[in-house]
Structure formats: structure tokens, C-alpha cells
C-alpha atoms as a PDB file:
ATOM      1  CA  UNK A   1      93.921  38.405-139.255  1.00  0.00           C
ATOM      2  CA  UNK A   2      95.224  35.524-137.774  1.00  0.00           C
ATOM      3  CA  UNK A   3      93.679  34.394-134.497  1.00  0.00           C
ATOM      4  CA  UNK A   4      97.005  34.642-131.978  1.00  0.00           C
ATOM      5  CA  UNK A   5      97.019  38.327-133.245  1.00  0.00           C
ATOM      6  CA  UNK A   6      92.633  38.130-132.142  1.00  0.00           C
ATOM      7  CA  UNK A   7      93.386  36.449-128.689  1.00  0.00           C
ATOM      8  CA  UNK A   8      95.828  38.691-127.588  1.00  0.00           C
ATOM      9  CA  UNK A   9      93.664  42.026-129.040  1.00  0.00           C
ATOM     10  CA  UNK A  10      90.335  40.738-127.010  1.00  0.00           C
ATOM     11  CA  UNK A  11      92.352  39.671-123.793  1.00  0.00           C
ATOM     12  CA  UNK A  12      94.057  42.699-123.316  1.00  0.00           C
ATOM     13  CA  UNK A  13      90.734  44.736-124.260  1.00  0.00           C
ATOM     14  CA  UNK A  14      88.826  42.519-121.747  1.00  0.00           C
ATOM     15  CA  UNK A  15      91.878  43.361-118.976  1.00  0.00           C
ATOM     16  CA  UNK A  16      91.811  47.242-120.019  1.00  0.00           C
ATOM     17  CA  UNK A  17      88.078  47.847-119.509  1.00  0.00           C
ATOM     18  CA  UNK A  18      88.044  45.087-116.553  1.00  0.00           C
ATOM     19  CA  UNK A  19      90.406  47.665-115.190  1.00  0.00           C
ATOM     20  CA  UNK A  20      88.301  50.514-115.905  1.00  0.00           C
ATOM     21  CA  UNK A  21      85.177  48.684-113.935  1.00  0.00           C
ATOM     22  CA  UNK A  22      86.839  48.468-111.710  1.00  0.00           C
ATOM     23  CA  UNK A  23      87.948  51.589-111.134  1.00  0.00           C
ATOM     24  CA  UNK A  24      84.567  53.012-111.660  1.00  0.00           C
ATOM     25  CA  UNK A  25      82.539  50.931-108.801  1.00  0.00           C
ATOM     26  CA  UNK A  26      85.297  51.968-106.656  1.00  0.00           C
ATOM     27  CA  UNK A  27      85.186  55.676-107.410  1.00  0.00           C
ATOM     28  CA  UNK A  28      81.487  54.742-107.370  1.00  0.00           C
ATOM     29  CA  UNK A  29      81.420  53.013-104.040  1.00  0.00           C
ATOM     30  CA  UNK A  30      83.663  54.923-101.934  1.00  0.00           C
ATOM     31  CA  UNK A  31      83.235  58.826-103.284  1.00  0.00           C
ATOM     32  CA  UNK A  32      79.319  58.591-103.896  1.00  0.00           C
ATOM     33  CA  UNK A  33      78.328  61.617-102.394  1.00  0.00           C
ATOM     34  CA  UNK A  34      80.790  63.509-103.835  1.00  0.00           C
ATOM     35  CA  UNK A  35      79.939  62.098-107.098  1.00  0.00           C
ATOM     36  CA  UNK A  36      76.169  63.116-106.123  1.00  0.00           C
ATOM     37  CA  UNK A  37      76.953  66.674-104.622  1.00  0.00           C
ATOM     38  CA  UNK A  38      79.115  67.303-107.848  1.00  0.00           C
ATOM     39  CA  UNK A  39      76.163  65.884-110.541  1.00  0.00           C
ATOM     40  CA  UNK A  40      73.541  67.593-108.309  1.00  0.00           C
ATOM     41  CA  UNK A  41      75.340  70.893-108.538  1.00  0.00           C
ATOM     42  CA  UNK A  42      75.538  70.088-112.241  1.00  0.00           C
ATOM     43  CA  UNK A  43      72.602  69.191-113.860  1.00  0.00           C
ATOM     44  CA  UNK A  44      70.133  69.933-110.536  1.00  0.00           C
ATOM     45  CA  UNK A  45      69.499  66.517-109.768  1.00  0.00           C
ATOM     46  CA  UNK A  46      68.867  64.795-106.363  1.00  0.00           C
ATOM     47  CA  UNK A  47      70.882  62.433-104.758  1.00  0.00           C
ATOM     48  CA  UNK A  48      68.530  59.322-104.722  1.00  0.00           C
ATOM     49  CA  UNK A  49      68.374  60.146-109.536  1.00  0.00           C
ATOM     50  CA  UNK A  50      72.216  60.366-109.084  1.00  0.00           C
ATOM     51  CA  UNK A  51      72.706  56.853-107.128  1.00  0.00           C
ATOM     52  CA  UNK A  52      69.535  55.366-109.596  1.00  0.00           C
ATOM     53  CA  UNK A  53      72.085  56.851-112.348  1.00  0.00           C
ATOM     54  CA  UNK A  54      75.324  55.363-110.903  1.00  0.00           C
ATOM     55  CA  UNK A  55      73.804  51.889-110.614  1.00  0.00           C
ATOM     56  CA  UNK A  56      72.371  51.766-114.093  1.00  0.00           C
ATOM     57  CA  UNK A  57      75.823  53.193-115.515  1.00  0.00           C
ATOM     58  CA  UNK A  58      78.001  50.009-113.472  1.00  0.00           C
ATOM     59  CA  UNK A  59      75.108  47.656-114.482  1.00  0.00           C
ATOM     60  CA  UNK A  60      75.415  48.858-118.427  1.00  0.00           C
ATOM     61  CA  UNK A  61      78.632  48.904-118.425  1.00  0.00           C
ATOM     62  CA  UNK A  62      79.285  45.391-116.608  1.00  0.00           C
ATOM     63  CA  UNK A  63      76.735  43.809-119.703  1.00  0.00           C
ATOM     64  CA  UNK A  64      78.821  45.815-122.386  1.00  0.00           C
ATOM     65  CA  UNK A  65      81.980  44.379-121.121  1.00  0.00           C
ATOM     66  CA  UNK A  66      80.683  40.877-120.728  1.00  0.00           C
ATOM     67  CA  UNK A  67      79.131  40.784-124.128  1.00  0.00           C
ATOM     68  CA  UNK A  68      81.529  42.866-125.975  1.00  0.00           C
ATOM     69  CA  UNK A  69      85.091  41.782-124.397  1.00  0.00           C
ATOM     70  CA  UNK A  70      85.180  39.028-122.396  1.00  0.00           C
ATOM     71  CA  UNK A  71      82.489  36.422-124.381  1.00  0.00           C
ATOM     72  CA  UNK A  72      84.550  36.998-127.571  1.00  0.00           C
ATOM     73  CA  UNK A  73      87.844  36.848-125.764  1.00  0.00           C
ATOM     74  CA  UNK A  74      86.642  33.366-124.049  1.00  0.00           C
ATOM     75  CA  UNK A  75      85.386  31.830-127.556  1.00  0.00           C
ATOM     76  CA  UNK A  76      88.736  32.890-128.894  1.00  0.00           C
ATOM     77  CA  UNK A  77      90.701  31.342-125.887  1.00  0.00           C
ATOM     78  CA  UNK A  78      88.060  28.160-126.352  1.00  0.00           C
ATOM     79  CA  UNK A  79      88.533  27.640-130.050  1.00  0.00           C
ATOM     80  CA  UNK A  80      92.346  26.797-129.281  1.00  0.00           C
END
């Protein structure tokens, strides 16, 4: 596969799930108790193990993305 074909793949993956981050600490930030009301109701959990929840979902999720889509789309965009 050549490595144009590569660059492009990883920048727009790194752009879609930037994106999606994005999206999530804002849900995250602005609807949080909603978010906790709704995953209490759900799965009987208190508020305080629903924020300890959100925060280790954003902070997986930021280390995925940096390790998975943007490090690879960098060494691509370096190697040119």
C-alpha cells in the first residue's frame, strides 16, 4: 500500500475519532448528571462510580487515540 494512500487513511482516522473526543468530553462535561441519573437508573450505580467511570472512559480513550491514530499518522506525515 503505498504511503500517500497510509497518510491520508491515518489523518482522516486521527480527525474522525479527534471528532468523536471531542464530542464525548463535551456530552461528558456539560450533560453529566444526566449521564449519571441515566447510568444510575441503569445499572444502580451512584453518581460519584459514574463520574470515576466517565473520567477513566475520556482518559482511555484520549491514550487509544494518541497511540493508535495520531502517533502513526505523525510518523507517516514525518517520514515525508
Amino acid at each position: 500500500m503505498p504511503l500517500e494512500t497510509l497518510r491520508t487513511f491515518f489523518g482522516w482516522m486521527t480527525l474522525i475519532n479527534l471528532l468523536l473526543y471531542a464530542w464525548s468530553a463535551l456530552l461528558c462535561l456539560l450533560a453529566r448528571r444526566w449521564i449519571q441519573r441515566l447510568h444510575g437508573r441503569w445499572f444502580g450505580l451512584s453518581p460519584e462510580t459514574v463520574g470515576g467511570f466517565l473520567y477513566g472512559y475520556l482518559g482511555a480513550y484520549k491514550i487509544a487515540f494518541i497511540v493508535l491514530n495520531l502517533v502513526p499518522w505523525l510518523a507517516l506525515v514525518a517520514m515525508d
